[in-house]
PDB file of N, CA and C in Angstrom:
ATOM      1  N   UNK A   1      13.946  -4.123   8.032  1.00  0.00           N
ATOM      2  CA  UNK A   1      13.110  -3.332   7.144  1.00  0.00           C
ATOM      3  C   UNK A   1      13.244  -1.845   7.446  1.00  0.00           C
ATOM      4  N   UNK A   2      14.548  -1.599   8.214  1.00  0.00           N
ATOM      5  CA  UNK A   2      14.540   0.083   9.116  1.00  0.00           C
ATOM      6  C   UNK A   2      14.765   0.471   7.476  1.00  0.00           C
ATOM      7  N   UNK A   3      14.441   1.425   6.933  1.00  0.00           N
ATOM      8  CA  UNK A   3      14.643   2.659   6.362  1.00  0.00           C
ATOM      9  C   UNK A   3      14.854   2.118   4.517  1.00  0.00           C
ATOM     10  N   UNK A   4      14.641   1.304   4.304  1.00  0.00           N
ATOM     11  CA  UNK A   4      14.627   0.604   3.068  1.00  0.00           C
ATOM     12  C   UNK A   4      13.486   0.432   2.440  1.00  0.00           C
ATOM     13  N   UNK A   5      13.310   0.604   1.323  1.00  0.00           N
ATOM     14  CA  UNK A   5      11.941   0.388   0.375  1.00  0.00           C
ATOM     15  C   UNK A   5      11.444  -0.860   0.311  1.00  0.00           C
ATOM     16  N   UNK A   6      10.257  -1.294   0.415  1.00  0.00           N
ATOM     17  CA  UNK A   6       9.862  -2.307   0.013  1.00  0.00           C
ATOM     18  C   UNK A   6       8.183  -2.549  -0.545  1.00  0.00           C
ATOM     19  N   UNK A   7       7.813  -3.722  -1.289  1.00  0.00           N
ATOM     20  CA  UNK A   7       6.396  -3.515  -1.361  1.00  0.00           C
ATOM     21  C   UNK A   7       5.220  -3.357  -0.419  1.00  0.00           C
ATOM     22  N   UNK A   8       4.070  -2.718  -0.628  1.00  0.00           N
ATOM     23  CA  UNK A   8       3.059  -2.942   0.403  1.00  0.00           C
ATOM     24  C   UNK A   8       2.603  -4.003   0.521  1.00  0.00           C
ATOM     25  N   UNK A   9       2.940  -5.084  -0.686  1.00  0.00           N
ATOM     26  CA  UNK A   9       2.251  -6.252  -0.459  1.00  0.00           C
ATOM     27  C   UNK A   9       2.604  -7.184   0.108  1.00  0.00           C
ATOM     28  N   UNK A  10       4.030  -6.725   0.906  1.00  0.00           N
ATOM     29  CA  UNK A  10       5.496  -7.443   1.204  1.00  0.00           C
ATOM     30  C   UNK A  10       4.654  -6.906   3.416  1.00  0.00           C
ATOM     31  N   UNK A  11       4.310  -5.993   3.614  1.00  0.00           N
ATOM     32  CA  UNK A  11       3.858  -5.604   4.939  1.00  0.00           C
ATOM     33  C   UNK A  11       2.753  -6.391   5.666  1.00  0.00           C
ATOM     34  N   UNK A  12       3.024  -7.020   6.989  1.00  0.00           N
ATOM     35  CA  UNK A  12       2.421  -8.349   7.519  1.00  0.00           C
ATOM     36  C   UNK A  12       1.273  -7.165   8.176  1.00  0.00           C
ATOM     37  N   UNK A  13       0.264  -8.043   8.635  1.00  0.00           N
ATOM     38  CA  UNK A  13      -1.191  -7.145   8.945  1.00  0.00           C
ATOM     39  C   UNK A  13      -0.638  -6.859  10.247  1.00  0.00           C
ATOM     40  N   UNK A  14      -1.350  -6.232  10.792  1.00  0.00           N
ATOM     41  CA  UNK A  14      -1.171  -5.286  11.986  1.00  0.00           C
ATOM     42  C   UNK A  14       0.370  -3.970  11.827  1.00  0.00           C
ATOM     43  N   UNK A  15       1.051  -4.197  11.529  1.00  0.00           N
ATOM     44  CA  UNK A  15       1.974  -3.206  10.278  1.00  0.00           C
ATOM     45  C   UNK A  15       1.716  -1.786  10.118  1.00  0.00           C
ATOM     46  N   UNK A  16       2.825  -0.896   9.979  1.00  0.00           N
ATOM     47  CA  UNK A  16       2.536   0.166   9.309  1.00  0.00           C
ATOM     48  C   UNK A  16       3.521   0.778   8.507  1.00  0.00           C
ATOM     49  N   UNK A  17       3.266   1.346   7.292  1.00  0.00           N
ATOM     50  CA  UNK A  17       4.239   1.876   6.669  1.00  0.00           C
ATOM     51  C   UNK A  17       3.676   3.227   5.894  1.00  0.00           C
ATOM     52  N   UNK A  18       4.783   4.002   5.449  1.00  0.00           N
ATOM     53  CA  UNK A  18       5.014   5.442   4.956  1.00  0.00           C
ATOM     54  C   UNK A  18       5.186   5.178   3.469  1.00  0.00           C
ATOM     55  N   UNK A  19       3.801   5.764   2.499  1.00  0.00           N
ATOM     56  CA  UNK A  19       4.280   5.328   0.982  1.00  0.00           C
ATOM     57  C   UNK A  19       5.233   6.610   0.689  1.00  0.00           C
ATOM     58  N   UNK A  20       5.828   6.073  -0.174  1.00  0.00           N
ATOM     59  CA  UNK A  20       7.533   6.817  -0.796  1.00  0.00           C
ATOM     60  C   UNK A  20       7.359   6.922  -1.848  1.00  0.00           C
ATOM     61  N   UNK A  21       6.497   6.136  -3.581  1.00  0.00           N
ATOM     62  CA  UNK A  21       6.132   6.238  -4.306  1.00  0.00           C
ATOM     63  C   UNK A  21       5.680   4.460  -4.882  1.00  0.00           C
ATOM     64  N   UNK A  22       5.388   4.458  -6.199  1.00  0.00           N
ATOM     65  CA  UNK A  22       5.029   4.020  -6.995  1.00  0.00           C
ATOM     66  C   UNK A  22       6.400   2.890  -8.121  1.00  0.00           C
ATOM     67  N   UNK A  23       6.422   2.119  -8.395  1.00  0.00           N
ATOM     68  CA  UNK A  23       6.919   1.595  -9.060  1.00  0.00           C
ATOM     69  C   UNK A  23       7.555   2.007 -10.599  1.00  0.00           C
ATOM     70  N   UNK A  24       8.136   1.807 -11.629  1.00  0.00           N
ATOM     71  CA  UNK A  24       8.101   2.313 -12.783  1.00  0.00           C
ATOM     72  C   UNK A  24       6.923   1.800 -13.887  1.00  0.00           C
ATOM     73  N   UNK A  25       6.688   0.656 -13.492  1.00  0.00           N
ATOM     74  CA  UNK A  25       6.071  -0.082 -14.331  1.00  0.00           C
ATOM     75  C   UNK A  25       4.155  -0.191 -13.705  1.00  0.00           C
ATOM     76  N   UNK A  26       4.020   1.006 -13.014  1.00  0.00           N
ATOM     77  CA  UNK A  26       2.515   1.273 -12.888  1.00  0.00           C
ATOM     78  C   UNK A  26       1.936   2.005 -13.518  1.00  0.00           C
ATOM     79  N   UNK A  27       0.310   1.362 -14.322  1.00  0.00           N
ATOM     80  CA  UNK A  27      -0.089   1.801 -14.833  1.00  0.00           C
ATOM     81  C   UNK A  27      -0.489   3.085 -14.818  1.00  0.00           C
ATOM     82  N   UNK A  28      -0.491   4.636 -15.241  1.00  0.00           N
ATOM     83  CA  UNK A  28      -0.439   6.048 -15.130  1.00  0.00           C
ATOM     84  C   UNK A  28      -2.203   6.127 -14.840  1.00  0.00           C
ATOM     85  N   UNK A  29      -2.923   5.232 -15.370  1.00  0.00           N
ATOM     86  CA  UNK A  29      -4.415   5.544 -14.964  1.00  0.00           C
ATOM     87  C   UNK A  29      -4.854   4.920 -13.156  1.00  0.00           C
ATOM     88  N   UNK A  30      -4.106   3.877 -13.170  1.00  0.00           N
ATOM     89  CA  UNK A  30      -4.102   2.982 -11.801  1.00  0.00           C
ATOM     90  C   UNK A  30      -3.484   4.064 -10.911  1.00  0.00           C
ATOM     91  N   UNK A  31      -2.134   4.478 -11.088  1.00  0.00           N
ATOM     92  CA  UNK A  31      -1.441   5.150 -10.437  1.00  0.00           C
ATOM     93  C   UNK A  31      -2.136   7.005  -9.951  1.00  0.00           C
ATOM     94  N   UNK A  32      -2.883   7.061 -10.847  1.00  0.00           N
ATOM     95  CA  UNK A  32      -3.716   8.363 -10.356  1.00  0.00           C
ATOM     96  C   UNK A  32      -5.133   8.352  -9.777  1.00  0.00           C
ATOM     97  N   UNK A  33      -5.860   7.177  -9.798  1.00  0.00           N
ATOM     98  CA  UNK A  33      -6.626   6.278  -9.269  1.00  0.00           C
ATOM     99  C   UNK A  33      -6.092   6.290  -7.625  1.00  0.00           C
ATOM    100  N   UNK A  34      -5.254   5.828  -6.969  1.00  0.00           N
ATOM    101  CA  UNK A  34      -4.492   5.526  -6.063  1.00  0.00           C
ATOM    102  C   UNK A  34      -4.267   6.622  -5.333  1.00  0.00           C
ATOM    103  N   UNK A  35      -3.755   8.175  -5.878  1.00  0.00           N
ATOM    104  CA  UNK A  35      -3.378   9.305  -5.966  1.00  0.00           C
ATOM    105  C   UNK A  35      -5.258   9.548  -5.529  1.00  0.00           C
ATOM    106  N   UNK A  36      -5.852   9.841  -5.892  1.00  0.00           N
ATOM    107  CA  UNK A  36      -7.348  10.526  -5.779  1.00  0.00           C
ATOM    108  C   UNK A  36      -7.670   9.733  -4.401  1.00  0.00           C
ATOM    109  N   UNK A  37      -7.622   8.420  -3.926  1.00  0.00           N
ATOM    110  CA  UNK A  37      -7.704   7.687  -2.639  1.00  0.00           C
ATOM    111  C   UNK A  37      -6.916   8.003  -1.551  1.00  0.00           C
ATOM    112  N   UNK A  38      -5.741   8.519  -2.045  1.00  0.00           N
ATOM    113  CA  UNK A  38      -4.949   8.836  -0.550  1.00  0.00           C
ATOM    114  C   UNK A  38      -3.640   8.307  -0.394  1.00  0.00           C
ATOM    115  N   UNK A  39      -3.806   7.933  -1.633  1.00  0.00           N
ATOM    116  CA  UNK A  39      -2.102   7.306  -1.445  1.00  0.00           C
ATOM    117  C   UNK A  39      -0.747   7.936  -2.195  1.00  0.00           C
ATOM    118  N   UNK A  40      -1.090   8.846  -1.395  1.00  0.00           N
ATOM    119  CA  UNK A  40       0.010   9.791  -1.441  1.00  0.00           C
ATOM    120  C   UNK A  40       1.765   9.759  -0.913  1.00  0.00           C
ATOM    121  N   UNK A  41       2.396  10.427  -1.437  1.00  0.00           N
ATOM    122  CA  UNK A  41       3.402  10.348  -0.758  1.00  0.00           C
ATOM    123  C   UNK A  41       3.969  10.889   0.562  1.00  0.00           C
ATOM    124  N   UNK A  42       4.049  10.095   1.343  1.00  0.00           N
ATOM    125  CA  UNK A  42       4.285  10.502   3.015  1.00  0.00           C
ATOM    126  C   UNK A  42       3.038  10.206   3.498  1.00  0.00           C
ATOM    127  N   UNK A  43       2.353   9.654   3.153  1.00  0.00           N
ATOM    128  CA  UNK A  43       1.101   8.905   3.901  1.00  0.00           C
ATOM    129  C   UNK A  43       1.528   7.853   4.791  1.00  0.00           C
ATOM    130  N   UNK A  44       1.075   7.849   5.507  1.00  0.00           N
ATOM    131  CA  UNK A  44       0.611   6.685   6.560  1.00  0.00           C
ATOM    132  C   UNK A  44      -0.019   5.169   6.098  1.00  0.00           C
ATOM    133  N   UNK A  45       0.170   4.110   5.970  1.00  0.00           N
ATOM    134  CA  UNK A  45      -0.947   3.107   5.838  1.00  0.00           C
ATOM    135  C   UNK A  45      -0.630   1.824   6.819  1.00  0.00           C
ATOM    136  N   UNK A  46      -1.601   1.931   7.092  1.00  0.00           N
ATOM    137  CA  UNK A  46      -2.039   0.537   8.240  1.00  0.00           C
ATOM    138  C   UNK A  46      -2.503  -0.494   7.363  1.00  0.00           C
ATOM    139  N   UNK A  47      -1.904  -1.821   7.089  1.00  0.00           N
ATOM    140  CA  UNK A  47      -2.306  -2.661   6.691  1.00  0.00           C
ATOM    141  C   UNK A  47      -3.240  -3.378   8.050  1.00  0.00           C
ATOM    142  N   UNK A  48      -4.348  -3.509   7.745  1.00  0.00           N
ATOM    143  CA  UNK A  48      -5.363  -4.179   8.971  1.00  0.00           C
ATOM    144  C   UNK A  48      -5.833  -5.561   8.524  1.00  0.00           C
ATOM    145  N   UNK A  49      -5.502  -6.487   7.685  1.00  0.00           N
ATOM    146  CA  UNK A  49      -5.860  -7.533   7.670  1.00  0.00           C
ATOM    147  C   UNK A  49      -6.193  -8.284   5.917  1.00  0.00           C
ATOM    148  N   UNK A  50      -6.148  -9.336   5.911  1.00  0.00           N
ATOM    149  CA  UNK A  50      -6.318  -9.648   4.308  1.00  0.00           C
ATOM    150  C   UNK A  50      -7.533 -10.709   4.517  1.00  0.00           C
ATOM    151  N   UNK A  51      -8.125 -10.902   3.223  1.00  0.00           N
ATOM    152  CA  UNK A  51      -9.046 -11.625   3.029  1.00  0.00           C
ATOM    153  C   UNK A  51      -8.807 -13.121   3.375  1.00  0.00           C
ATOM    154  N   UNK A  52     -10.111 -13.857   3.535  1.00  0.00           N
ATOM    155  CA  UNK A  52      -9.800 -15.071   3.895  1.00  0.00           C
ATOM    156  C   UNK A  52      -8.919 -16.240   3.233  1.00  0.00           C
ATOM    157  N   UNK A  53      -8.742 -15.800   1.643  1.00  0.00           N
ATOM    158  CA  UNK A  53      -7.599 -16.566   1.133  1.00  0.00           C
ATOM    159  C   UNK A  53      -6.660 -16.021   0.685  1.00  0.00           C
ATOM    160  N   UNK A  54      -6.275 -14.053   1.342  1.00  0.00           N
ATOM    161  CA  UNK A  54      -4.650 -13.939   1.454  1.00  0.00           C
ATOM    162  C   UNK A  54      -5.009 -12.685   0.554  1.00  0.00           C
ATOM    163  N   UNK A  55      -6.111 -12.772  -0.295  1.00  0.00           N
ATOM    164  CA  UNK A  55      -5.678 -11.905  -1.002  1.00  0.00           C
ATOM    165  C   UNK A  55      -7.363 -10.848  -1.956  1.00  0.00           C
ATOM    166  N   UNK A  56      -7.649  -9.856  -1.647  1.00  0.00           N
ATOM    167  CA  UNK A  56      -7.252  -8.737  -1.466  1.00  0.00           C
ATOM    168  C   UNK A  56      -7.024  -8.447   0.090  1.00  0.00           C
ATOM    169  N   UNK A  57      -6.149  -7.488   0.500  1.00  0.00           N
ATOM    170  CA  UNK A  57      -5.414  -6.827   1.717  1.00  0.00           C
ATOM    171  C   UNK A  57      -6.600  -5.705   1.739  1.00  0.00           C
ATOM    172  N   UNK A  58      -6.814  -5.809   3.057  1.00  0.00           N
ATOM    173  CA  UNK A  58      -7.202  -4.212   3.689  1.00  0.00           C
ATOM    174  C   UNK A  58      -6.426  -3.451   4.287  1.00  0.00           C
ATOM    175  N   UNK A  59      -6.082  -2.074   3.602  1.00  0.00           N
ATOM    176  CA  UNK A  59      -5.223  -1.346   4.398  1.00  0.00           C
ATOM    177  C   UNK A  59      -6.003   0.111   4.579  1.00  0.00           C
ATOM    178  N   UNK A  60      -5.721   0.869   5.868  1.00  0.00           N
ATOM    179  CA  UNK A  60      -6.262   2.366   6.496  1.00  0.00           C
ATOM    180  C   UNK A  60      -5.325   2.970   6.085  1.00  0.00           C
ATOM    181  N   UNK A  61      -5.651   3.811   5.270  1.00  0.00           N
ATOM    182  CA  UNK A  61      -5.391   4.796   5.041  1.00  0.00           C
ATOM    183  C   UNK A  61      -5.839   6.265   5.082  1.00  0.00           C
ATOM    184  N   UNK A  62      -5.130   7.650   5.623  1.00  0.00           N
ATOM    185  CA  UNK A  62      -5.915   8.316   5.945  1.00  0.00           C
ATOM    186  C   UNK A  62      -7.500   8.483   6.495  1.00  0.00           C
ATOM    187  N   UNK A  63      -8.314   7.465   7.291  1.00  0.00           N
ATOM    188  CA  UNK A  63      -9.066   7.519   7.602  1.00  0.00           C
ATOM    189  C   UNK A  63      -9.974   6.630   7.080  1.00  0.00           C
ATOM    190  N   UNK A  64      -9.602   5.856   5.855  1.00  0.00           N
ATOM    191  CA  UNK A  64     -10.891   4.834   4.829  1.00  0.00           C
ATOM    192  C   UNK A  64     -10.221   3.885   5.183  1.00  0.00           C
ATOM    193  N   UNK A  65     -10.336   2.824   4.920  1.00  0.00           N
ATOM    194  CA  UNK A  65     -10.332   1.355   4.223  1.00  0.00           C
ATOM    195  C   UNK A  65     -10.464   1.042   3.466  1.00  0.00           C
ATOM    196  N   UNK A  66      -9.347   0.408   2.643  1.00  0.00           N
ATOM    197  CA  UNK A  66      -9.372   0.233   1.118  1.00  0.00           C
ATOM    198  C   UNK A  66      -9.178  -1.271   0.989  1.00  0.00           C
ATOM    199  N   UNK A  67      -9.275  -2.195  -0.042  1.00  0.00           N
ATOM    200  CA  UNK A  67      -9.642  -3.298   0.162  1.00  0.00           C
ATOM    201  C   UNK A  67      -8.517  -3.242  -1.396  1.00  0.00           C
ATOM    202  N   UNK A  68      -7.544  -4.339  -1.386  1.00  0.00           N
ATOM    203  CA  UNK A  68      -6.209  -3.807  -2.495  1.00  0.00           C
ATOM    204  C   UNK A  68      -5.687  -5.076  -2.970  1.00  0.00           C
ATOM    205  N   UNK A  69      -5.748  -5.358  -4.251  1.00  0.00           N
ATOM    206  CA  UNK A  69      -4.923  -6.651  -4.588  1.00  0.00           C
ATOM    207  C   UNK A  69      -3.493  -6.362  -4.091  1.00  0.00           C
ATOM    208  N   UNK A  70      -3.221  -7.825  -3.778  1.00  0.00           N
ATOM    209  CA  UNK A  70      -1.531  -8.279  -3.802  1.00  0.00           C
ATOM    210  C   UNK A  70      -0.525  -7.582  -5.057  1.00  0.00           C
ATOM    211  N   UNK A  71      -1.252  -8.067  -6.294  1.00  0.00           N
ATOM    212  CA  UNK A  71      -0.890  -7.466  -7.432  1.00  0.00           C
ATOM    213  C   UNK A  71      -0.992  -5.969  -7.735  1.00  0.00           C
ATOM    214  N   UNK A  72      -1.729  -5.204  -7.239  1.00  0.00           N
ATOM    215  CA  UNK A  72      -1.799  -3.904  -7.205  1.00  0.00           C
ATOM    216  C   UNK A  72      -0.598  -3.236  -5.869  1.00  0.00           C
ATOM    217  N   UNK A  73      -0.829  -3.980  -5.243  1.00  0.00           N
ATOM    218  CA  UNK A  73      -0.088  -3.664  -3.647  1.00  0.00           C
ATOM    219  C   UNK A  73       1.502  -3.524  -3.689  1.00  0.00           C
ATOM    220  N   UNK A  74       1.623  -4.241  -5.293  1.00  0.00           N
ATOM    221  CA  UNK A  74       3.292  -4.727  -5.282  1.00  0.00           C
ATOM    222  C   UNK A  74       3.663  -4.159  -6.145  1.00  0.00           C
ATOM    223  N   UNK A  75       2.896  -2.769  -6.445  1.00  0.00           N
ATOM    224  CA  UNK A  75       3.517  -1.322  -7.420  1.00  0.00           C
ATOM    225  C   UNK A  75       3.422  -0.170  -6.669  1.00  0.00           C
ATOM    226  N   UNK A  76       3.239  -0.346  -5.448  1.00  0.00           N
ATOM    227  CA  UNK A  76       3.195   0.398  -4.297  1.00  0.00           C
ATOM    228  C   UNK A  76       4.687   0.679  -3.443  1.00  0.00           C
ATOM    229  N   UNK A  77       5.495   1.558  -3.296  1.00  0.00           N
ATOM    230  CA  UNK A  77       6.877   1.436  -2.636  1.00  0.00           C
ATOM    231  C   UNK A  77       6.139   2.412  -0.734  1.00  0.00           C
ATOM    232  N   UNK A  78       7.085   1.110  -0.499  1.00  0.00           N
ATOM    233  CA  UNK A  78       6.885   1.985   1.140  1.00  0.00           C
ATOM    234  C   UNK A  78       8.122   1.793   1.950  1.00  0.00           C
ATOM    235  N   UNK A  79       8.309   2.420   3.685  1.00  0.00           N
ATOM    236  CA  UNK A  79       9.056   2.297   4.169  1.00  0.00           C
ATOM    237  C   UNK A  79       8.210   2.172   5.415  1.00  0.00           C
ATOM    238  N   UNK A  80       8.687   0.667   6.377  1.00  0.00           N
ATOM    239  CA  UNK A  80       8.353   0.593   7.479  1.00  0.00           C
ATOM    240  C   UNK A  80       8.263   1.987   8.553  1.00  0.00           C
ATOM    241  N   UNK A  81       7.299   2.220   8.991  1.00  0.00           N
ATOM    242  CA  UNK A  81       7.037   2.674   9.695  1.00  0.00           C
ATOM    243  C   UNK A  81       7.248   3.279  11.291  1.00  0.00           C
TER     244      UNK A  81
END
């Protein structure tokens, strides 16, 4: 996973990765939504753990905890950390 894109929803908990951008096919209101939270480009995110049946993911970012569908997570581009 050295230096290659992949989804956030694709990153096992305890994990960290560097977002790089956004997908083509994300929604422009979702995608600035995301943007106002911190998920910026060259951010940091710690995936810290997923819900008890897998799915929404908690990941740290800049300082919060955000609580993130799988499906949202997988219009997310990152690079291992």
């Amino acid at each position: 996973m050295q230096n290659e894109s992949v989804r956030l929803c694709d990153i096992p908990s305890g994990s960290s990765a560097s977002v790089i951008g956004f997908t083509n096919g994300t929604n422009n209101g979702f995608q600035s939504r995301l943007l106002e939270l911190g998920l910026t480009r060259g951010s940091c995110v710690n995936v810290t753990g997923f819900a008890p049946l897998g799915d929404p993911m908690i990941i740290s970012v800049r300082g919060c905890q955000l609580a993130i569908r799988k499906e949202d997570a997988a219009d997310i581009k990152v690079v291992a950390a």
